[in-house]
PDB file of N, CA and C in Angstrom:
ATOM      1  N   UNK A   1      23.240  43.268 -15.959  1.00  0.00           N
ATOM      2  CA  UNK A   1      24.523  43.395 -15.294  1.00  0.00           C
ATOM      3  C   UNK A   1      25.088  44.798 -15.489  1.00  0.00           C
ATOM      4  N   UNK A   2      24.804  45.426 -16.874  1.00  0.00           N
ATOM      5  CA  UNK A   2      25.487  46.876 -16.879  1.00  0.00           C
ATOM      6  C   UNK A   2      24.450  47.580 -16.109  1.00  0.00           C
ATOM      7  N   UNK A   3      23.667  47.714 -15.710  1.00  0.00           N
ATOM      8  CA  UNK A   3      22.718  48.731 -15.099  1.00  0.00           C
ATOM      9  C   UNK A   3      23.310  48.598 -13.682  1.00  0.00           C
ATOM     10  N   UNK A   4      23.565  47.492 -13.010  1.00  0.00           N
ATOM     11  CA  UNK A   4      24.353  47.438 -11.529  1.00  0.00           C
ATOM     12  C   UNK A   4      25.398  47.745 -11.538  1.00  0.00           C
ATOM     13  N   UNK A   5      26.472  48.154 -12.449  1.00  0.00           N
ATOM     14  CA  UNK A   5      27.440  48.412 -12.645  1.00  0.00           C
ATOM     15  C   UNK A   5      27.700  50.020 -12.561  1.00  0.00           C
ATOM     16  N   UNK A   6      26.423  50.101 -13.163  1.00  0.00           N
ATOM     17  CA  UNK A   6      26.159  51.998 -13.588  1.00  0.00           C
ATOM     18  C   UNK A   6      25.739  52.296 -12.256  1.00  0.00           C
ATOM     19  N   UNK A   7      25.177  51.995 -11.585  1.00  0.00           N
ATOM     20  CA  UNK A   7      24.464  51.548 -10.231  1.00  0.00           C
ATOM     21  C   UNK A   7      25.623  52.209  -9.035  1.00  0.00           C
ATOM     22  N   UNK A   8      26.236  51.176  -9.536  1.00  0.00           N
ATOM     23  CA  UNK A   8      27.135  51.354  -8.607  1.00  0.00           C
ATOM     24  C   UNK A   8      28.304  52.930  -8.822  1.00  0.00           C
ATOM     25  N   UNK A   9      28.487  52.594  -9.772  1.00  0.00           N
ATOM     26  CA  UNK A   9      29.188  54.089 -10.113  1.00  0.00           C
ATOM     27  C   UNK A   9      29.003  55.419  -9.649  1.00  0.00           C
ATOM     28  N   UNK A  10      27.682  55.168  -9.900  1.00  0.00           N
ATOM     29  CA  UNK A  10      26.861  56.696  -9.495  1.00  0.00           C
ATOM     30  C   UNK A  10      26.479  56.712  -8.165  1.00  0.00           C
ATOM     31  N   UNK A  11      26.406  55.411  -7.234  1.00  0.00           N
ATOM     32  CA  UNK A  11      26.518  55.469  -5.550  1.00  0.00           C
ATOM     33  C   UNK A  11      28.207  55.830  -4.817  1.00  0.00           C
ATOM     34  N   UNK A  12      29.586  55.529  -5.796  1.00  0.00           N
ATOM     35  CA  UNK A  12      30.396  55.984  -5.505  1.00  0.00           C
ATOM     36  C   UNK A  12      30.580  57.207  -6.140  1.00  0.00           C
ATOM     37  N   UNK A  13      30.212  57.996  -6.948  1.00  0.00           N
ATOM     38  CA  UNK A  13      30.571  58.983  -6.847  1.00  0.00           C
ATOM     39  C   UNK A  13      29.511  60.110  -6.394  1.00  0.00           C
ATOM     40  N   UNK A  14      28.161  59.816  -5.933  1.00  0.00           N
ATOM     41  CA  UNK A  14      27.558  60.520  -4.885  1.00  0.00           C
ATOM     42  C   UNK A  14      28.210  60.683  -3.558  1.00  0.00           C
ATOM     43  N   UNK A  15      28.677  59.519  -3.309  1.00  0.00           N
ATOM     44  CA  UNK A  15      29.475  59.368  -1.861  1.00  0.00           C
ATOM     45  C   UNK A  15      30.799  60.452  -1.671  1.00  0.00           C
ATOM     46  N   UNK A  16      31.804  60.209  -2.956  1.00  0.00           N
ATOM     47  CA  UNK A  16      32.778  60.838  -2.709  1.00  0.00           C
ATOM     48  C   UNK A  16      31.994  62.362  -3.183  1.00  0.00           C
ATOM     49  N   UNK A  17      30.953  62.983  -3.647  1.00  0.00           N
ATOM     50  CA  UNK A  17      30.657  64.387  -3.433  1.00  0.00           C
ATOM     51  C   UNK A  17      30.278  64.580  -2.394  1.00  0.00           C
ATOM     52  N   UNK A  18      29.871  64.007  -1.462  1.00  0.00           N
ATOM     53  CA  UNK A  18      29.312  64.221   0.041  1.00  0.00           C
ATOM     54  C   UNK A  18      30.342  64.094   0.693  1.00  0.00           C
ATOM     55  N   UNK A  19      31.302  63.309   0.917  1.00  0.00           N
ATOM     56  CA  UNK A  19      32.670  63.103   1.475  1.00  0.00           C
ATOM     57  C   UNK A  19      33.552  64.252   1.251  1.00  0.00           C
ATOM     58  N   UNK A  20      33.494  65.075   0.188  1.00  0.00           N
ATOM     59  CA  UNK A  20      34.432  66.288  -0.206  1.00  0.00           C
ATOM     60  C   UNK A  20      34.000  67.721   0.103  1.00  0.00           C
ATOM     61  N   UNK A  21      32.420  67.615   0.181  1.00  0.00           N
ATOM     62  CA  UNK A  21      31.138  68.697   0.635  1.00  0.00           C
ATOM     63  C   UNK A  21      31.574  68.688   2.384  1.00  0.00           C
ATOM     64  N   UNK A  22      31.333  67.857   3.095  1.00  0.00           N
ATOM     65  CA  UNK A  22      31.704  67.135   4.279  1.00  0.00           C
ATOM     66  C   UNK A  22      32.811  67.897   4.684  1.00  0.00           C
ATOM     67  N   UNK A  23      33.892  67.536   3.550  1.00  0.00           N
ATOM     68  CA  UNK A  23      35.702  67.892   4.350  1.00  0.00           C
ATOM     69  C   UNK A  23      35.764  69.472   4.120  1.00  0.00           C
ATOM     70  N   UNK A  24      34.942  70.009   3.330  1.00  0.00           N
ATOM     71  CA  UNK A  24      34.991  71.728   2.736  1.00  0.00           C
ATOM     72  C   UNK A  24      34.428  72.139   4.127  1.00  0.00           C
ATOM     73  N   UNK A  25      33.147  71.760   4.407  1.00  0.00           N
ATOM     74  CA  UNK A  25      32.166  72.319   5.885  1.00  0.00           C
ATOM     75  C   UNK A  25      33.219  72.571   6.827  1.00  0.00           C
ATOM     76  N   UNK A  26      33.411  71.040   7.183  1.00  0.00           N
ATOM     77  CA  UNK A  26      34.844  71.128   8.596  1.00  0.00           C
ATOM     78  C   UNK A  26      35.854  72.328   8.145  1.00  0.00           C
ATOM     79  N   UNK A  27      36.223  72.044   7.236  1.00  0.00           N
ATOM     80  CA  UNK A  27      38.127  72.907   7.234  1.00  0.00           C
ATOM     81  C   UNK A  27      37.709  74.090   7.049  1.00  0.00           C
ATOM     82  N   UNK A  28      36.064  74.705   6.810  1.00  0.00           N
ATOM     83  CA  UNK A  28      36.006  76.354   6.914  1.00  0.00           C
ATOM     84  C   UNK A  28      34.772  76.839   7.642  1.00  0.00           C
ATOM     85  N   UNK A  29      34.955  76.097   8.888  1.00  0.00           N
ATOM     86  CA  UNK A  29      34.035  76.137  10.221  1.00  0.00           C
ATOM     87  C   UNK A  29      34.618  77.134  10.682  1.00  0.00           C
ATOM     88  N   UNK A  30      33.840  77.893  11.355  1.00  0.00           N
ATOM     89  CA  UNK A  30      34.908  78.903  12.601  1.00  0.00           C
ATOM     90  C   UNK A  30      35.110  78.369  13.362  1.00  0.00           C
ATOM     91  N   UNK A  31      34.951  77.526  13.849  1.00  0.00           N
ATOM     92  CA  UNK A  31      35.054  76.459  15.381  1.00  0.00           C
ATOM     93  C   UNK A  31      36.920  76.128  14.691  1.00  0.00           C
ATOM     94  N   UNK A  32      37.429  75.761  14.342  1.00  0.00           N
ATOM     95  CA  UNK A  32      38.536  75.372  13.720  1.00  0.00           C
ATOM     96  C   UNK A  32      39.228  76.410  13.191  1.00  0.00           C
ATOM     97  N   UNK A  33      38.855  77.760  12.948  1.00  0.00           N
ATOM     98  CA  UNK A  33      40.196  79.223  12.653  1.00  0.00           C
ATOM     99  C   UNK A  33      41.141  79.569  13.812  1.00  0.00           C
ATOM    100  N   UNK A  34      41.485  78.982  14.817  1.00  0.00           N
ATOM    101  CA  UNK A  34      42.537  79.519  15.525  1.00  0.00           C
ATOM    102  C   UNK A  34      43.013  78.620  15.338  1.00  0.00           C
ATOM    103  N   UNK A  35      43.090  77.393  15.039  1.00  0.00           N
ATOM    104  CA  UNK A  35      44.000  75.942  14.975  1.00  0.00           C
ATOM    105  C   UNK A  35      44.386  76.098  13.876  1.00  0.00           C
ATOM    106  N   UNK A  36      44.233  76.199  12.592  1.00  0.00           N
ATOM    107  CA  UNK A  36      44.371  76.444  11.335  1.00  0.00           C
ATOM    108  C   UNK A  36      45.240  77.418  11.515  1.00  0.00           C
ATOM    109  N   UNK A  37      45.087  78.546  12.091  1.00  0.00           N
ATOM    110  CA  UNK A  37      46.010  79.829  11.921  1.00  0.00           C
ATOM    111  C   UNK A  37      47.328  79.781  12.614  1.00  0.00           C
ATOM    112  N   UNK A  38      47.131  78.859  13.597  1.00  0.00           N
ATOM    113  CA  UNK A  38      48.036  78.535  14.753  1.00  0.00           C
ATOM    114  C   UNK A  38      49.290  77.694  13.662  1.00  0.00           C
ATOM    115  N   UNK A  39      48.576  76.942  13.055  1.00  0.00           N
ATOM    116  CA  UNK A  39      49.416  76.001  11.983  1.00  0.00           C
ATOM    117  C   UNK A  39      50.241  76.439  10.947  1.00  0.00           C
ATOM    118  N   UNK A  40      49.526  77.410  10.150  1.00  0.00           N
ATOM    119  CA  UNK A  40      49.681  78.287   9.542  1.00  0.00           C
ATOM    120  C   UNK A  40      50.573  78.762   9.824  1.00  0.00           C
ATOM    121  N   UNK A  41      50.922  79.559  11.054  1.00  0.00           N
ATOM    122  CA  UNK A  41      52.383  80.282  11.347  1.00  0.00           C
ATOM    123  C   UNK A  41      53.388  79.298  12.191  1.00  0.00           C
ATOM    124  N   UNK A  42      53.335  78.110  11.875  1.00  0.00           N
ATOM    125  CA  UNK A  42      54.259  77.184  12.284  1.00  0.00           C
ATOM    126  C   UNK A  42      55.851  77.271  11.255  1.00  0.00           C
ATOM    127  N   UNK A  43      56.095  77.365   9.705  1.00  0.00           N
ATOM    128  CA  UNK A  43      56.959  77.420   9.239  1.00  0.00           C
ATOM    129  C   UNK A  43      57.433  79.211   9.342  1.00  0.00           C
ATOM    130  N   UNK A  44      56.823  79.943   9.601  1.00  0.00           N
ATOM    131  CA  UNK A  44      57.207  81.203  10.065  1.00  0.00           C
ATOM    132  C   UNK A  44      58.033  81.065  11.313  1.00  0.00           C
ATOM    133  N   UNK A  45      57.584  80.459  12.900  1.00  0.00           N
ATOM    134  CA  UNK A  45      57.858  80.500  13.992  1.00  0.00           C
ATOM    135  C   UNK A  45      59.066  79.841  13.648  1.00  0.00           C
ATOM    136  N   UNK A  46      59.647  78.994  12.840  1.00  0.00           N
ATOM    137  CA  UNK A  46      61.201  78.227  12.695  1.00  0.00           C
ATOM    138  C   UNK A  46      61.815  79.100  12.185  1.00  0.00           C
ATOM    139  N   UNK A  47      61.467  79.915  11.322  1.00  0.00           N
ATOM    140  CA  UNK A  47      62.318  80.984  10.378  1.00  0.00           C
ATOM    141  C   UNK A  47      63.324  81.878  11.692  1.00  0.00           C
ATOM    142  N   UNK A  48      61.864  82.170  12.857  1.00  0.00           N
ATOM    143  CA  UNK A  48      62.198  82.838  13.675  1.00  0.00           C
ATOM    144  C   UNK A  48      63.458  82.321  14.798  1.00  0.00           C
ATOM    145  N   UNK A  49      62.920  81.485  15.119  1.00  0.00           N
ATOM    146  CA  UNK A  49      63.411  80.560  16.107  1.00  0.00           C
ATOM    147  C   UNK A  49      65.676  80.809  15.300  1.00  0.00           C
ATOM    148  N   UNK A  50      65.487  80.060  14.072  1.00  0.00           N
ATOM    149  CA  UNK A  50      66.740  80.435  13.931  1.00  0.00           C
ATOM    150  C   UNK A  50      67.344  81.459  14.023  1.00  0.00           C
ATOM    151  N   UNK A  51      66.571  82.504  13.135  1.00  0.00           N
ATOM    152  CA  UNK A  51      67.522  84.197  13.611  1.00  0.00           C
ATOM    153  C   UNK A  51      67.729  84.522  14.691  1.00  0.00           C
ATOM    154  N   UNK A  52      66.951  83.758  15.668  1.00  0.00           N
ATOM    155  CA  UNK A  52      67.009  84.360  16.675  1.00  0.00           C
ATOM    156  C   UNK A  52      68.681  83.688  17.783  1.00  0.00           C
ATOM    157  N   UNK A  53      69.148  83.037  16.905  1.00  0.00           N
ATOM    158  CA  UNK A  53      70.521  82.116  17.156  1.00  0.00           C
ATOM    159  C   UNK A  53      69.587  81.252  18.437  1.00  0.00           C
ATOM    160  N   UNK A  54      68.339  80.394  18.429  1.00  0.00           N
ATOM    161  CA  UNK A  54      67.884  79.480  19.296  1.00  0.00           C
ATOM    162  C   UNK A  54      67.624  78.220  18.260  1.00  0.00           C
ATOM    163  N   UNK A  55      68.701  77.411  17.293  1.00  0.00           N
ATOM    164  CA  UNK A  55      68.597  76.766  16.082  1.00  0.00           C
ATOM    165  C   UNK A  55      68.702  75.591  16.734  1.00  0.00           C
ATOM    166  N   UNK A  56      68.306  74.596  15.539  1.00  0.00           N
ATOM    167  CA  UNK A  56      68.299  73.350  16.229  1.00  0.00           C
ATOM    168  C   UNK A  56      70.043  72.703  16.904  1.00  0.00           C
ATOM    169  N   UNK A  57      69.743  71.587  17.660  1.00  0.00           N
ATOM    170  CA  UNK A  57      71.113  71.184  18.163  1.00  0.00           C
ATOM    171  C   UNK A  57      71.629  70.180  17.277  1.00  0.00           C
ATOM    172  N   UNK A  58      70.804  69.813  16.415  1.00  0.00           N
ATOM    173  CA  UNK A  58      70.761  68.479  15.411  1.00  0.00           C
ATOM    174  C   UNK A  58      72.103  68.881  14.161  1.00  0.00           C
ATOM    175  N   UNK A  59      72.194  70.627  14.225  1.00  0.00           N
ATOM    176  CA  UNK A  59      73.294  71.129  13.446  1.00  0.00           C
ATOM    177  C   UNK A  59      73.992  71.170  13.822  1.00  0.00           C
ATOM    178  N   UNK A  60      75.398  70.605  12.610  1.00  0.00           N
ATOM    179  CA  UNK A  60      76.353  71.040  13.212  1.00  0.00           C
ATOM    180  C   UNK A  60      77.333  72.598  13.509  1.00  0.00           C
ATOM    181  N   UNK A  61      77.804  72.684  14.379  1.00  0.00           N
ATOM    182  CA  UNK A  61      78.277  73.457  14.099  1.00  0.00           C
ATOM    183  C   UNK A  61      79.709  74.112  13.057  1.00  0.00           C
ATOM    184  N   UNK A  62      80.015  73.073  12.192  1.00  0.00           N
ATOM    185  CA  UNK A  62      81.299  73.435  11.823  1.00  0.00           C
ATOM    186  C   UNK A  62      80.705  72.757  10.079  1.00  0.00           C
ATOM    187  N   UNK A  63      79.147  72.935  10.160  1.00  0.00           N
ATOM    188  CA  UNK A  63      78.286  72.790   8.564  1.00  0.00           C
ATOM    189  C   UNK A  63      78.893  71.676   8.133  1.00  0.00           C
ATOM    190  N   UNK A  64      78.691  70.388   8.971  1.00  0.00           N
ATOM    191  CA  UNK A  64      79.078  69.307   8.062  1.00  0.00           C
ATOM    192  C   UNK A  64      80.290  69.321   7.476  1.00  0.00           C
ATOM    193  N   UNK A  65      81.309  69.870   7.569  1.00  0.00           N
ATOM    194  CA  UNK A  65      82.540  69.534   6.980  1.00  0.00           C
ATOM    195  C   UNK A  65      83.402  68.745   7.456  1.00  0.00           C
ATOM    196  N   UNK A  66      84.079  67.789   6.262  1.00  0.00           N
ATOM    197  CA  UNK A  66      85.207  66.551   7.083  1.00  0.00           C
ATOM    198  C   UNK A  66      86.563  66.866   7.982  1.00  0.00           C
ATOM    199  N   UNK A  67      86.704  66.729   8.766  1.00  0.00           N
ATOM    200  CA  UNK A  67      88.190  66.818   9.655  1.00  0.00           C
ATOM    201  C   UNK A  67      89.303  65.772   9.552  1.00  0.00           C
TER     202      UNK A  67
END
């Protein structure tokens, strides 16, 4: 019974090294660097978006204060 046990151990953690080998390949493919980069300057493009006084409408304008 301990040898299937060990068995098994060492088939899950072969798996999850191939599963993590796997996710490394994809996420540093070149087929996938303009999407990544595109993403990448997504919290930049909001930085912008506000200075540029084009901010969300979801704010208020008078900063949440009570009347």
């Amino acid at each position: 019974m301990d040898v299937n046990l060990t068995l098994a151990r060492s088939i899950v953690t072969v798996a999850a090294f191939v599963t993590f080998v796997g996710i490394v390949i994809w996420a540093w493919s070149g087929a996938r660097r303009e999407r990544f980069d595109a993403a990448a300057m997504l919290p930049l493009e909001d930085d912008e978006l506000e200075r540029s006084g084009g901010g969300s409408a979801a704010v208020p304008s008078d900063h949440g204060s009570v009347k």
